[in-house]
Protein backbone atom coordinates (compact mmCIF):
# COMPACT_ATOMS: atom_id res chain seq x y z
CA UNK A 1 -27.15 36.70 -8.66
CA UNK A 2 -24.25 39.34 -8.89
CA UNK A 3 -21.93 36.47 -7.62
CA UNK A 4 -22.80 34.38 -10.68
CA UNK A 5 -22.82 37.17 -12.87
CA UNK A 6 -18.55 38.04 -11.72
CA UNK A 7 -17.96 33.79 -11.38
CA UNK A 8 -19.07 33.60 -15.40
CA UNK A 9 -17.64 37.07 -16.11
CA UNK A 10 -13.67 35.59 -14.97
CA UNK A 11 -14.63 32.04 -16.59
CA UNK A 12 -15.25 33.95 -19.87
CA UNK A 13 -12.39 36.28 -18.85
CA UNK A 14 -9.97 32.91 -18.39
CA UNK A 15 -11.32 31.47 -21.89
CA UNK A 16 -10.27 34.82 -23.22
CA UNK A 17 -7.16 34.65 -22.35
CA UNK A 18 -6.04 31.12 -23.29
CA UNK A 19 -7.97 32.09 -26.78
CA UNK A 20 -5.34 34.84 -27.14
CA UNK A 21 -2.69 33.13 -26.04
CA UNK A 22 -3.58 30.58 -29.05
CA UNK A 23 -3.54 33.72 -31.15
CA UNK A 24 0.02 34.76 -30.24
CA UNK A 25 1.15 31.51 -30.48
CA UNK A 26 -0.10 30.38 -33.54
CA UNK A 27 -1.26 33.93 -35.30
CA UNK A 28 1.75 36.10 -33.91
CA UNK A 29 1.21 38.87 -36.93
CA UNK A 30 -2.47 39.21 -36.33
CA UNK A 31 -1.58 39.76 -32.30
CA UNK A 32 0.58 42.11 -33.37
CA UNK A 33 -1.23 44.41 -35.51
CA UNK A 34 -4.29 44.13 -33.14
CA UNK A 35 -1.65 45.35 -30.72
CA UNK A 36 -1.46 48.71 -33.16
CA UNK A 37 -4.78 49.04 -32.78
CA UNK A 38 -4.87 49.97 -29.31
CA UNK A 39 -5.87 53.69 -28.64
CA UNK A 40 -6.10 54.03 -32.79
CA UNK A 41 -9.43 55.86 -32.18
CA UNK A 42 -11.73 57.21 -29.59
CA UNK A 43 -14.22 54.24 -30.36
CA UNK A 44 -11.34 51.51 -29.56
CA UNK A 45 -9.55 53.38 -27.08
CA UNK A 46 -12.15 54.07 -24.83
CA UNK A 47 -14.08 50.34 -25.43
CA UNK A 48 -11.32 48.88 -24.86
CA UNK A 49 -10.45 50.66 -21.18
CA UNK A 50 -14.41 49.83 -20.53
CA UNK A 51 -14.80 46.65 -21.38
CA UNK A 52 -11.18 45.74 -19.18
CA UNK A 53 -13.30 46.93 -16.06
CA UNK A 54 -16.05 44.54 -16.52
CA UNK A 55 -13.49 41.56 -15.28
CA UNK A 56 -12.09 44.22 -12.96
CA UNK A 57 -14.93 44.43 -11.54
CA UNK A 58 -15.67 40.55 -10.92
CA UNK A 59 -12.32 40.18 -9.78
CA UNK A 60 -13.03 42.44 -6.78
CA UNK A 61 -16.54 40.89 -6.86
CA UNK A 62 -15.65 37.12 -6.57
CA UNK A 63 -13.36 37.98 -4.41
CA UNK A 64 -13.94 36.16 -1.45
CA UNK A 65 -15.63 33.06 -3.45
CA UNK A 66 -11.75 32.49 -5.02
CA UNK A 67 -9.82 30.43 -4.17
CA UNK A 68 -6.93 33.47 -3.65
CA UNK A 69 -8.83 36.30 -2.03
CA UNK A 70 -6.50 38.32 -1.82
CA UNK A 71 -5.07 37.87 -5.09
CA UNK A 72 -8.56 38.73 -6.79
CA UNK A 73 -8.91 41.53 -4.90
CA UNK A 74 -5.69 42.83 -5.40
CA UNK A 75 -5.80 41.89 -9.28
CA UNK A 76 -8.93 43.66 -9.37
CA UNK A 77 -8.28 46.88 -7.83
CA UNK A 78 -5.31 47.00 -9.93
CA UNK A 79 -7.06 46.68 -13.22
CA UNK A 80 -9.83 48.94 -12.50
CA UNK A 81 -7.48 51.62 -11.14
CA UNK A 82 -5.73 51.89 -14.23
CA UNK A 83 -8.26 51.74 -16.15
CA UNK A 84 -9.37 54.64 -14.23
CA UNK A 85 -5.95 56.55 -15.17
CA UNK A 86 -6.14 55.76 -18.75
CA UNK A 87 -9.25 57.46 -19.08
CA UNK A 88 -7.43 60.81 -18.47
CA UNK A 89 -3.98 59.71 -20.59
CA UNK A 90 -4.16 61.20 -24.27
CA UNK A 91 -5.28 58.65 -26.66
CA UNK A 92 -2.44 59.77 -29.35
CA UNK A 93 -0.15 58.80 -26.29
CA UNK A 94 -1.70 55.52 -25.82
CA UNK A 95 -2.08 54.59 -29.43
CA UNK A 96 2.00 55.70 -29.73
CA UNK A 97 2.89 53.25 -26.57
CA UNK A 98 1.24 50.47 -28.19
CA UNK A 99 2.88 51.32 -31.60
CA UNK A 100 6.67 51.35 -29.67
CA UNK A 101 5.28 47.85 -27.87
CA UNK A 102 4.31 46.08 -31.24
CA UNK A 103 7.87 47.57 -32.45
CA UNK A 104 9.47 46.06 -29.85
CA UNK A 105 7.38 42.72 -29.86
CA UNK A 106 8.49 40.71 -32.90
CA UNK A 107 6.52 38.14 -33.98
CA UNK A 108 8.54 35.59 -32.25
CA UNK A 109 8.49 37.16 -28.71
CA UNK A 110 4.59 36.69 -29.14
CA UNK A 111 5.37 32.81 -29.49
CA UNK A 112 7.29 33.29 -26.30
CA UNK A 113 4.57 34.64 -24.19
CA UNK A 114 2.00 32.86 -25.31
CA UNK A 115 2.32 30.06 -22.64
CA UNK A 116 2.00 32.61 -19.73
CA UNK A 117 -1.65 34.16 -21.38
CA UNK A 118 -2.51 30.65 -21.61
CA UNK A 119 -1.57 30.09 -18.21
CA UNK A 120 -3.17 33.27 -16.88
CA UNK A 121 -6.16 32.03 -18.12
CA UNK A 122 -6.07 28.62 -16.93
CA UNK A 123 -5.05 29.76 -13.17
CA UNK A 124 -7.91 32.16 -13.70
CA UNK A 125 -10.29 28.99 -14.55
CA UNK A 126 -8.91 27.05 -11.70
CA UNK A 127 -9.71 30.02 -9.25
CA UNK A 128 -12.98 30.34 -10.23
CA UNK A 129 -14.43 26.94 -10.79
């Protein structure tokens, strides 16, 4: 049951991602103003680092059902450990990082990266199912 619960977690995780990707690709603005929004207030800051160790968590979970063990587990770990640490970073320093990153993230870069969210996603679908 908990193995079908993590598999549906990462497909919805993988669907996720390819939605934002579509987002920065074809809604760059609206990416990055929801960008601003990380860490704005306690409500976001600390959803937001719970709900990112929900896939953590089915990453380590699924694991060994992957098709890249390792890679889940390492992915995983990885997210849930900082998510971990950004429990205990200020939220005004948070909230400021993601200000300099949407700064630094003009619209156009957005376009750019789009394709690798997308792909995330997809490799994350292929993984799983």
């Amino acid at each position: 049951m908990i193995i079908e619960i993590a598999k549906w977690t990462l497909i919805a995780f993988g669907i996720f991602f390819i939605c934002v990707g579509g987002i920065m690709l074809f809604r760059p603005k609206t990416a990055r103003e929801t960008l601003r929004k990380a860490g704005s207030t306690n409500l976001i800051n600390y959803a937001e680092i719970t709900i990112r160790m929900i896939p953590a968590a089915a990453f380590i979970i699924y694991s060994d059902y992957s098709k890249y063990p390792e890679v889940f587990k390492l992915v995983g770990w990885f997210m849930l450990l900082t998510s971990f640490v950004l429990y205990f970073v200020p939220k005004k320093l948070h909230h400021n990082f993601s200000n300099k990153g949407a700064d630094i993230l003009k619209p156009i870069y957005f376009q750019l990266i789009s394709p690798f969210s997308i792909l995330f996603g997809i490799l994350i679908l292929n993984s799983v199912i």
